[in-house]
PDB file of N, CA and C in Angstrom:
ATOM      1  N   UNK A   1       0.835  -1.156   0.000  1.00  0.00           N
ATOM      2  CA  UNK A   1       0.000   0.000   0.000  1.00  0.00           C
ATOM      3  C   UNK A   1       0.887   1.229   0.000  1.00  0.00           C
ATOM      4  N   UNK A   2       0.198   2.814  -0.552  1.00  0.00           N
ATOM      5  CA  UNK A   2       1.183   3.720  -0.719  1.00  0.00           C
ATOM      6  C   UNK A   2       0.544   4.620  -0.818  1.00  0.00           C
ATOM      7  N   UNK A   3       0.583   6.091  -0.222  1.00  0.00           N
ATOM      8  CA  UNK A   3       0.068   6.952   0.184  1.00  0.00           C
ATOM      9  C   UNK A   3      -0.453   7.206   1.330  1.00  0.00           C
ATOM     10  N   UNK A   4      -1.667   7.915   1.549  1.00  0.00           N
ATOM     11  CA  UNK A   4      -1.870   8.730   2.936  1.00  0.00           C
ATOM     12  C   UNK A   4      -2.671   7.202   3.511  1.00  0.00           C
ATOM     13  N   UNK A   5      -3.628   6.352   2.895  1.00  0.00           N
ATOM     14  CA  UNK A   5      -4.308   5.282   3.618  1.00  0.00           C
ATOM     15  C   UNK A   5      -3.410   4.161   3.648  1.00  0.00           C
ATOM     16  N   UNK A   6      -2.210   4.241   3.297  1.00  0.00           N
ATOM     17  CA  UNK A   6      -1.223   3.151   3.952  1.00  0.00           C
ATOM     18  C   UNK A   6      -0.876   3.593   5.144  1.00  0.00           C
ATOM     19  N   UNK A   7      -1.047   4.861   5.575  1.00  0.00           N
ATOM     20  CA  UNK A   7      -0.285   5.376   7.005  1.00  0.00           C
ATOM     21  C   UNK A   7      -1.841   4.701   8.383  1.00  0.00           C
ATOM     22  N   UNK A   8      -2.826   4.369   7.616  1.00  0.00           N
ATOM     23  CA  UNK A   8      -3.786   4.609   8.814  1.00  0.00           C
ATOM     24  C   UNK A   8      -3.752   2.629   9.481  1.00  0.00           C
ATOM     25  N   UNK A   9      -3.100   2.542  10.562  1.00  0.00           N
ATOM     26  CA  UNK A   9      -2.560   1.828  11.223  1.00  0.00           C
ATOM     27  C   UNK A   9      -3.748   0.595  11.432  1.00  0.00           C
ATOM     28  N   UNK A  10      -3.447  -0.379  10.962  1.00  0.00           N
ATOM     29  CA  UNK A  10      -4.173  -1.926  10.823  1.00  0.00           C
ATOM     30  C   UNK A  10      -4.714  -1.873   9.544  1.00  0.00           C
ATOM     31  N   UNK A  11      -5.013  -1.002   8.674  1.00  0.00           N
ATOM     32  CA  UNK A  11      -5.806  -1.305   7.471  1.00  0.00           C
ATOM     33  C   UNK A  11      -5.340  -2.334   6.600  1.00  0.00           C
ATOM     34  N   UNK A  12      -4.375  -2.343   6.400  1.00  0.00           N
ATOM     35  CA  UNK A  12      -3.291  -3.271   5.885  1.00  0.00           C
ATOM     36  C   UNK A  12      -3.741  -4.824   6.165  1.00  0.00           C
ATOM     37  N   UNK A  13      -3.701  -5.046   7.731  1.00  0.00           N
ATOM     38  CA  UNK A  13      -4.398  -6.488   8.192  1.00  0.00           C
ATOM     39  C   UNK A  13      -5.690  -6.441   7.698  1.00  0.00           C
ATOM     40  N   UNK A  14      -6.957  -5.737   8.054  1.00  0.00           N
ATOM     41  CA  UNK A  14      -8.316  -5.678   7.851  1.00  0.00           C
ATOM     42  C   UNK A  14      -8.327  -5.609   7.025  1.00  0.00           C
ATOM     43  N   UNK A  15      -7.775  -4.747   5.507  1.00  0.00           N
ATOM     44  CA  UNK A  15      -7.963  -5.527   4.119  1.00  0.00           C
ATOM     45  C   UNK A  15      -7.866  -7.115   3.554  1.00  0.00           C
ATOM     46  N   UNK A  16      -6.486  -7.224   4.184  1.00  0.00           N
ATOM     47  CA  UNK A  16      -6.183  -8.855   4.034  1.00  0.00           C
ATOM     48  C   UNK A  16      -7.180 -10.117   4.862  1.00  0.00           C
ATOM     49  N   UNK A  17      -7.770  -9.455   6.226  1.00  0.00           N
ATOM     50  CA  UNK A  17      -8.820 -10.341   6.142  1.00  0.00           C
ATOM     51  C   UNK A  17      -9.871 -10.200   5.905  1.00  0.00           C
ATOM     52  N   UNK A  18     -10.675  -9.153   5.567  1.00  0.00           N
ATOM     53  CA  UNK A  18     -11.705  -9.035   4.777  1.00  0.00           C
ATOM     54  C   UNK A  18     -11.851  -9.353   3.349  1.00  0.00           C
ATOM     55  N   UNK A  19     -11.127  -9.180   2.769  1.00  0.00           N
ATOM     56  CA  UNK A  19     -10.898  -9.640   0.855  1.00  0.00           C
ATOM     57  C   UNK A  19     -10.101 -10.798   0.546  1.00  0.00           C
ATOM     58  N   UNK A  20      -8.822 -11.489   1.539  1.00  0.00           N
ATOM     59  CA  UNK A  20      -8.310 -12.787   1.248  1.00  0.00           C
ATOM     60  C   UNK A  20      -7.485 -11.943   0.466  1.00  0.00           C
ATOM     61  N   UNK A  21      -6.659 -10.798   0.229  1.00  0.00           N
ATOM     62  CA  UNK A  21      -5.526 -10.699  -0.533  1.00  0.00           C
ATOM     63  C   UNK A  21      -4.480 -10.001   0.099  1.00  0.00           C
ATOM     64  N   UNK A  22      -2.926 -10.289   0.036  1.00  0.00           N
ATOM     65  CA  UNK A  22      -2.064  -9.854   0.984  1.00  0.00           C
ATOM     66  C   UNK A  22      -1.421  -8.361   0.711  1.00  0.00           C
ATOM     67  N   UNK A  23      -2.039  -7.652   0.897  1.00  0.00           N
ATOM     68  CA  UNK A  23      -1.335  -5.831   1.305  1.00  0.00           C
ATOM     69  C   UNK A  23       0.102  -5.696   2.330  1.00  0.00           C
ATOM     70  N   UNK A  24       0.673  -5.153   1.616  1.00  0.00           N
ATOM     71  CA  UNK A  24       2.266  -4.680   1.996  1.00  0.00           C
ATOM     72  C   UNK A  24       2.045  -2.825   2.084  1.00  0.00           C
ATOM     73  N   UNK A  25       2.458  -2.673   2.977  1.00  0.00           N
ATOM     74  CA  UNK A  25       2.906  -1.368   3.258  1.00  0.00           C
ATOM     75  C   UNK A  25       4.265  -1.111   2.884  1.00  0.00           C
ATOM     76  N   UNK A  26       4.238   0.471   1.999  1.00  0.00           N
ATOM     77  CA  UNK A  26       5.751   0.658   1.652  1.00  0.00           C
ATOM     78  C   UNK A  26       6.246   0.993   2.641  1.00  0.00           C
ATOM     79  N   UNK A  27       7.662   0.948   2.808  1.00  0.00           N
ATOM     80  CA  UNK A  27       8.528   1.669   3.741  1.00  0.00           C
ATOM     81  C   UNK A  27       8.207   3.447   4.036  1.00  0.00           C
ATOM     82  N   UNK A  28       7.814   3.884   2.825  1.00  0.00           N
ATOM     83  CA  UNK A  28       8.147   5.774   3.131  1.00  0.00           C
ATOM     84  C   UNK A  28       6.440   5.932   1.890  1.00  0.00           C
ATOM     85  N   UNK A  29       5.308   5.285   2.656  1.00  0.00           N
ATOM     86  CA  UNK A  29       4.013   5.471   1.709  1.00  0.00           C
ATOM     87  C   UNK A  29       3.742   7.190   1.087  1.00  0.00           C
ATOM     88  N   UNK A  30       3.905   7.907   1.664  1.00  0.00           N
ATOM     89  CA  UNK A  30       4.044   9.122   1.092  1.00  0.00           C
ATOM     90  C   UNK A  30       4.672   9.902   0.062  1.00  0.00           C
ATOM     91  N   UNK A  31       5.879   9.357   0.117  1.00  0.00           N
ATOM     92  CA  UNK A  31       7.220  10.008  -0.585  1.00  0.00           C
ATOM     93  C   UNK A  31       7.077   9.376  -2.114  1.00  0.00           C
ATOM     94  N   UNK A  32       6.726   7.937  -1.903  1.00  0.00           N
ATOM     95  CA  UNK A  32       6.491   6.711  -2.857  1.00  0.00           C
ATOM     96  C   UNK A  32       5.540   6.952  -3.586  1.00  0.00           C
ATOM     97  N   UNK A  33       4.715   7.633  -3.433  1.00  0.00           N
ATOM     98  CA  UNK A  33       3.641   8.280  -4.400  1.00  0.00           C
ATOM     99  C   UNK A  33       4.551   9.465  -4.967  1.00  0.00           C
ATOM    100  N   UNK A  34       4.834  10.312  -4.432  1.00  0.00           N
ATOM    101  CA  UNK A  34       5.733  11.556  -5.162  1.00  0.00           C
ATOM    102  C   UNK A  34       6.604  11.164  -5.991  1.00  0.00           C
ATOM    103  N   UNK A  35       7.267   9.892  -5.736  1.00  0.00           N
ATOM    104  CA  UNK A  35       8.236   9.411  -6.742  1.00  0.00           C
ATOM    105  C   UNK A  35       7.713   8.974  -7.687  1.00  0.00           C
ATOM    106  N   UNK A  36       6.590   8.361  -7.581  1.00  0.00           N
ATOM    107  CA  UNK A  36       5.868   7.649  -8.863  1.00  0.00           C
ATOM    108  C   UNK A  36       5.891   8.638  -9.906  1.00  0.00           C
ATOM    109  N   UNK A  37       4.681   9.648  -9.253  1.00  0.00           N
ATOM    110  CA  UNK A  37       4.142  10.655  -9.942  1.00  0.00           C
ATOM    111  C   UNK A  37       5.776  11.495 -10.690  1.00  0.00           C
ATOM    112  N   UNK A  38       6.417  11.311 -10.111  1.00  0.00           N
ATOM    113  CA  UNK A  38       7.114  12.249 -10.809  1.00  0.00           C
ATOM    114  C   UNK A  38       7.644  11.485 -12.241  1.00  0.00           C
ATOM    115  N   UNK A  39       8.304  10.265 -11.619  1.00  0.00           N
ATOM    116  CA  UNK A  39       8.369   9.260 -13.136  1.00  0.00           C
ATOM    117  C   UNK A  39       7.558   9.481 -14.087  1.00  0.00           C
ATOM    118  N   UNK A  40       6.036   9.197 -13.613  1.00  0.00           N
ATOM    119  CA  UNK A  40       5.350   9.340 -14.729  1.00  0.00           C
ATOM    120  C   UNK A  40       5.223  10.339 -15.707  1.00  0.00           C
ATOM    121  N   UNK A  41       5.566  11.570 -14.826  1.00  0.00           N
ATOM    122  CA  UNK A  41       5.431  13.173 -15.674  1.00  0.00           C
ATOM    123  C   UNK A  41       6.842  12.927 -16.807  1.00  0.00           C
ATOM    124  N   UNK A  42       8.217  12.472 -16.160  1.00  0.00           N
ATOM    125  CA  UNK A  42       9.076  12.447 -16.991  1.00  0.00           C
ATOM    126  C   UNK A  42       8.863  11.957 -17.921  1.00  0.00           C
ATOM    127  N   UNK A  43       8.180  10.617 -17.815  1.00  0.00           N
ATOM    128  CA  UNK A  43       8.226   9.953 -18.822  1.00  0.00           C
ATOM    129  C   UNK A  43       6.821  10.052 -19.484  1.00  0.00           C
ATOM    130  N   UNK A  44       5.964  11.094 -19.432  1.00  0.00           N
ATOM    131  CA  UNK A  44       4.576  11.268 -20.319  1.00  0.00           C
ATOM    132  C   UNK A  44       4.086  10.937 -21.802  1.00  0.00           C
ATOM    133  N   UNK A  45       5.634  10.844 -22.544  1.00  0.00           N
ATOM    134  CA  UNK A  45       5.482  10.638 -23.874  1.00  0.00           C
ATOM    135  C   UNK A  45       5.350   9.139 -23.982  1.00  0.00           C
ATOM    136  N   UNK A  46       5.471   8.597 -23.258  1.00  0.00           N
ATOM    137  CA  UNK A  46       5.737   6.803 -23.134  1.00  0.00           C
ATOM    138  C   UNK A  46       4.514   6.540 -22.432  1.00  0.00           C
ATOM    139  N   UNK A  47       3.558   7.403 -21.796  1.00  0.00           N
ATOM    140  CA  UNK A  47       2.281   7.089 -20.967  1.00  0.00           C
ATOM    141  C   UNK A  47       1.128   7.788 -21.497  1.00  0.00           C
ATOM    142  N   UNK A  48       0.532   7.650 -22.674  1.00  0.00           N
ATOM    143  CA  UNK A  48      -0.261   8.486 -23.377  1.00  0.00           C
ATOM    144  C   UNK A  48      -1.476   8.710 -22.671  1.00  0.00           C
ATOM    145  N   UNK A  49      -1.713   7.840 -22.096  1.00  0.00           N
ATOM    146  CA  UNK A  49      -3.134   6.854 -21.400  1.00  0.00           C
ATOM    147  C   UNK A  49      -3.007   7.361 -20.173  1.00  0.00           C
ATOM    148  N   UNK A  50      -2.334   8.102 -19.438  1.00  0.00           N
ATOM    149  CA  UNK A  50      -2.122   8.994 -18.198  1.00  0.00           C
ATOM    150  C   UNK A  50      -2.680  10.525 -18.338  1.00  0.00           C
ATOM    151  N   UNK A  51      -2.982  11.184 -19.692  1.00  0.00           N
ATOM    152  CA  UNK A  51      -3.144  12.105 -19.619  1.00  0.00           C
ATOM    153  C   UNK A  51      -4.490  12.471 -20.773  1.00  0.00           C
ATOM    154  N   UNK A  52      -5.525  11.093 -20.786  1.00  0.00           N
ATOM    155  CA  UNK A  52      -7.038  11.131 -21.124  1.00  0.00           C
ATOM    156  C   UNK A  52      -7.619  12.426 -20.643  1.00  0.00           C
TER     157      UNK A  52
END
């Protein structure tokens, strides 16, 4: 999980036993979104489908 609802403490478990699928929390969920997002902007010409 990554962003602000990876920070809210047990969701992580209560997803996994409510739905049967295993959620990982990133190390730095916040930052890890900023990094994404920024990849993606660099690379926009390669992600056409990002900017519908």
């Amino acid at each position: 999980m990554a962003g602000g609802g990876a920070l809210l403490r047990g969701l992580d478990k209560r997803l996994t036993d409510k739905i049967n699928i295993k959620f990982n929390v990133v190390e730095d969920p916040l930052h890890s979104v900023a990094r994404g997002t920024g990849v993606a902007l660099k690379n926009v010409d390669k992600f056409p489908f990002l900017m519908r």
